[in-house]
Every structure is written in structure tokens, then in C-alpha cells.
N, C-alpha and C. Protein backbone atom coordinates (compact mmCIF):
# COMPACT_ATOMS: atom_id res chain seq x y z
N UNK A 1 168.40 33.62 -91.58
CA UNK A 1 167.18 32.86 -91.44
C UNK A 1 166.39 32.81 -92.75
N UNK A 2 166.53 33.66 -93.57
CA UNK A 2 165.70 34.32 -94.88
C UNK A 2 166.65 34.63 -95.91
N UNK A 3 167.17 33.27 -96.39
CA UNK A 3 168.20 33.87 -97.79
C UNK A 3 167.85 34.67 -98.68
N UNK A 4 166.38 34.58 -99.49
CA UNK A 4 165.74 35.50 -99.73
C UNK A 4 165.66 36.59 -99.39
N UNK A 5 165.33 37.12 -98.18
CA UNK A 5 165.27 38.48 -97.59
C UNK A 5 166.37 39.83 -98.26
N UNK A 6 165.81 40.49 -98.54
CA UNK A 6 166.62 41.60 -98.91
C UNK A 6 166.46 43.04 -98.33
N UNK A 7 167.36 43.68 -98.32
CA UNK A 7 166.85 45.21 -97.38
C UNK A 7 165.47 45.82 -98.25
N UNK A 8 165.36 45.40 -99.06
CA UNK A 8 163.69 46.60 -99.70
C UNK A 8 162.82 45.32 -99.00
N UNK A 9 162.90 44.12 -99.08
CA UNK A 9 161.70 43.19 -99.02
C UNK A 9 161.83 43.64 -97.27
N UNK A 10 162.38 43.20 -96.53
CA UNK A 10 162.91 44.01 -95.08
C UNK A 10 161.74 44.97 -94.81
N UNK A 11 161.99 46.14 -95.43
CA UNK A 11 161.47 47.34 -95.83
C UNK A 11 159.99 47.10 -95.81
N UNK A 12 159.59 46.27 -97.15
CA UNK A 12 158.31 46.64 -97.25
C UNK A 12 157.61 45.77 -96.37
N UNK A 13 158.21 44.80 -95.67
CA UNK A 13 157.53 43.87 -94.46
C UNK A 13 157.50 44.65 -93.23
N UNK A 14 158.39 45.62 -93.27
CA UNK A 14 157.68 46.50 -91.70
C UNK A 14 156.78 47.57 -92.18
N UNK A 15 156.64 48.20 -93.26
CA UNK A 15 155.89 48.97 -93.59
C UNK A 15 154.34 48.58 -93.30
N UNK A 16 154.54 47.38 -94.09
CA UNK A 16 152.84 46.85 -94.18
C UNK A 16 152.95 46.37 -92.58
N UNK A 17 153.23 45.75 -91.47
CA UNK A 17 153.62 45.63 -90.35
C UNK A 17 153.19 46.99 -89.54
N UNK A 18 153.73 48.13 -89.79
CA UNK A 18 153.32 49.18 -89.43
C UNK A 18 151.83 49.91 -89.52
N UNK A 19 151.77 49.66 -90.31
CA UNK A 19 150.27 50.15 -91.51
C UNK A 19 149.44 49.49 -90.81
N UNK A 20 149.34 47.93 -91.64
CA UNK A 20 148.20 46.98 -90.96
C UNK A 20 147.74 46.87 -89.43
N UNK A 21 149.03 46.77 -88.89
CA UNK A 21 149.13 46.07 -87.33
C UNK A 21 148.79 46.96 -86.73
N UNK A 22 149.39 48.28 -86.60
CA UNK A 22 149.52 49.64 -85.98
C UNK A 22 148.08 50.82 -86.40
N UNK A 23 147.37 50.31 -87.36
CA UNK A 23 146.11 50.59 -87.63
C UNK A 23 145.22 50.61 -86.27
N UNK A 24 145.39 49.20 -85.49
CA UNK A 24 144.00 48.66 -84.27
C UNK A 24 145.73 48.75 -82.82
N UNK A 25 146.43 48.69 -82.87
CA UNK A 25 146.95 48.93 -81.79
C UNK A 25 148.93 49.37 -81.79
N UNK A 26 149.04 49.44 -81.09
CA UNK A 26 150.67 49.86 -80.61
C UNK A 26 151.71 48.54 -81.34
N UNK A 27 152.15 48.76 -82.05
CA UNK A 27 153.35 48.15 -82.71
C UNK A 27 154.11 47.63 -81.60
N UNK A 28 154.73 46.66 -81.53
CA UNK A 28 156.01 45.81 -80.81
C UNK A 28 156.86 45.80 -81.91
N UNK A 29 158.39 46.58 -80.78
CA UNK A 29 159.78 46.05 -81.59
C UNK A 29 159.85 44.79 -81.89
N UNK A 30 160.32 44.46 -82.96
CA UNK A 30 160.91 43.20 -83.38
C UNK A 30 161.29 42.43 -82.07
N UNK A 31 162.24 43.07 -81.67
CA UNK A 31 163.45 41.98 -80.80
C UNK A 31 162.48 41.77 -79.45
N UNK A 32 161.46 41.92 -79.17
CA UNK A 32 160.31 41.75 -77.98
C UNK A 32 160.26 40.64 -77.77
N UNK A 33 160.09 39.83 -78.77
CA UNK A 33 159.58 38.07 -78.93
C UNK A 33 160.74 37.73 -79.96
N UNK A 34 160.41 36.32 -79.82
CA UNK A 34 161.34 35.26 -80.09
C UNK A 34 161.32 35.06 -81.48
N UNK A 35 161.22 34.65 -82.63
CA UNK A 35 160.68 33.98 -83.78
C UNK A 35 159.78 32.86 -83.83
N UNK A 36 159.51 32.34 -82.60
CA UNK A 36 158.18 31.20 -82.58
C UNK A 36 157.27 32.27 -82.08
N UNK A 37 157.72 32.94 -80.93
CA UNK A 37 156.18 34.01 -80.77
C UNK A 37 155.73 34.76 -81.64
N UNK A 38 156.67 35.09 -82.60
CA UNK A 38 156.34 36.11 -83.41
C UNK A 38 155.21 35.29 -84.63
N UNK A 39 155.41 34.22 -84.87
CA UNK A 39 154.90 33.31 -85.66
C UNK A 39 153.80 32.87 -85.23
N UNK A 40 153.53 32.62 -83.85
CA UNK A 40 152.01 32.51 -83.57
C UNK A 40 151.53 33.63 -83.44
N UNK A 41 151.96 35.01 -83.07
CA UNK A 41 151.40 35.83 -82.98
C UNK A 41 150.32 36.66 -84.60
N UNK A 42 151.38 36.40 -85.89
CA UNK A 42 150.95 36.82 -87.20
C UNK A 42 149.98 35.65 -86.99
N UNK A 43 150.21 34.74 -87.00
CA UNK A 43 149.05 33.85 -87.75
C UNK A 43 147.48 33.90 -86.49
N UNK A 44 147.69 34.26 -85.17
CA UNK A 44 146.72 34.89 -84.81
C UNK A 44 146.18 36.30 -85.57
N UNK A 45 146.91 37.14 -85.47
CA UNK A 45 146.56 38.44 -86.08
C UNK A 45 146.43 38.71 -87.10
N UNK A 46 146.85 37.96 -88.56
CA UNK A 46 146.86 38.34 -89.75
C UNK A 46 145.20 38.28 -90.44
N UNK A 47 144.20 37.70 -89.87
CA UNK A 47 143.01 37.72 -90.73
C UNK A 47 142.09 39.06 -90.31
N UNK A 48 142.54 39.48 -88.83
CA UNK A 48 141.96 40.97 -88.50
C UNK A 48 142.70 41.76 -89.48
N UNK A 49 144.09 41.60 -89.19
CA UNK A 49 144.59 42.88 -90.06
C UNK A 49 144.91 42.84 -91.40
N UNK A 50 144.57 41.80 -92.11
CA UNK A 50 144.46 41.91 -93.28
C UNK A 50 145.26 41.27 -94.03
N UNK A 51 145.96 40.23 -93.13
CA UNK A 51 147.22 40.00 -93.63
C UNK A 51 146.92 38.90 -94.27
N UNK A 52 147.64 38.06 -95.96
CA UNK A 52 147.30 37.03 -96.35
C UNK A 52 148.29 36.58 -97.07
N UNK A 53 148.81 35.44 -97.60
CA UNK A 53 149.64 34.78 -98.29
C UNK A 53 151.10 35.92 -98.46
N UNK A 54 151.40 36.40 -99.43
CA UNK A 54 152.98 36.90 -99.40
C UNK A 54 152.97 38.03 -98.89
N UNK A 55 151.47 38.67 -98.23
CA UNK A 55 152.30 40.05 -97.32
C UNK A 55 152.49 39.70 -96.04
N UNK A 56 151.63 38.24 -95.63
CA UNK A 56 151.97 37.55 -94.06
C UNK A 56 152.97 37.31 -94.14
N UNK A 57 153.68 36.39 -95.57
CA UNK A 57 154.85 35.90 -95.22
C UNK A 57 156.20 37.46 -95.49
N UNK A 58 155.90 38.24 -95.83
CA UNK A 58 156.79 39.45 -95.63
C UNK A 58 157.10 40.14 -94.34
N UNK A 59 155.75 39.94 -94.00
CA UNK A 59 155.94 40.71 -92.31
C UNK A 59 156.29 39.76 -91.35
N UNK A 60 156.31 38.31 -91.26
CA UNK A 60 156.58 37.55 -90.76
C UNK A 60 158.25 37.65 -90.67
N UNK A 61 158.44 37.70 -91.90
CA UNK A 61 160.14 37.52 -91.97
C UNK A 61 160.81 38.82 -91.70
N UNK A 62 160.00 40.23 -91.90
CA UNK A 62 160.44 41.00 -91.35
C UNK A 62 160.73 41.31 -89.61
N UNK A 63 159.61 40.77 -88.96
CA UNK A 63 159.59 40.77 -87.46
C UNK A 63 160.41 39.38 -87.06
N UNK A 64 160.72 37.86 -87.66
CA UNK A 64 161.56 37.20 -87.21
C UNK A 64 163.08 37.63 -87.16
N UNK A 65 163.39 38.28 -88.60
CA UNK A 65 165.06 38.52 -88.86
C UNK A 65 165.09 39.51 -87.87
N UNK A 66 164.85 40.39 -87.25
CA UNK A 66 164.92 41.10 -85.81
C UNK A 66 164.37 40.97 -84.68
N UNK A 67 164.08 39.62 -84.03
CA UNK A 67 163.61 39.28 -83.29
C UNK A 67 164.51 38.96 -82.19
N UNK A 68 164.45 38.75 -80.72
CA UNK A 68 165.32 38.43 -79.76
C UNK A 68 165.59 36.90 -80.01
N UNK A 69 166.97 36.82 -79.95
CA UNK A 69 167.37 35.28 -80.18
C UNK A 69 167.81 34.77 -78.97
């Protein structure tokens, strides 16, 4: 889905995922939601948690490439 994507970028998109998100509540596995839920879900949540331009789009691609297909 993410030719780009690499195991550190992977990496540092669940980290900050973890950090940010998991700061105000309980983390969801990846594979929970789909890649469209997961996509409305960041762009709901990313201005509480802090999220903006290439660390949204890191955690985004980290929670789509393991998402339930």
C-alpha cells in the first residue's frame, strides 16, 4: 500500500501512535478497522493529539499497512 514504507518508518509511526494516541486513551490494534476507518479516524483525532503533516501521515500508514483487509 506504502512503497515508501520501511520497517524503521513502520516503527516510528507506531511509536508516535503509541505516545500521542495512548497519552488520552487505550490504543486499538491495527487490524481492528479497515484502512478507510482508520483514515477518518486520524484525521478526526490528529489535532487533539498532536498529530500534523508527516507524523499524521506516518501513523496513518503505520495503522493502514496492518489494518484488517
Amino acid at each position: 500500500m506504502f512503497p515508501e514504507a520501511t520497517r524503521e518508518r513502520l516503527e516510528s509511526g507506531r511509536q508516535t501512535y503509541t505516545l500521542r494516541c495512548g497519552a488520552c486513551h487505550e490504543t486499538y490494534a491495527p487490524a481492528s478497522r479497515s484502512p478507510t476507518e482508520w483514515e477518518w479516524s486520524v484525521a478526526e483525532m490528529s489535532e487533539r493529539a498532536g498529530l500534523a503533516g508527516e507524523r499524521q501521515k506516518i501513523v496513518l500508514e503505520y495503522l493502514q499497512t496492518f489494518a484488517q483487509r
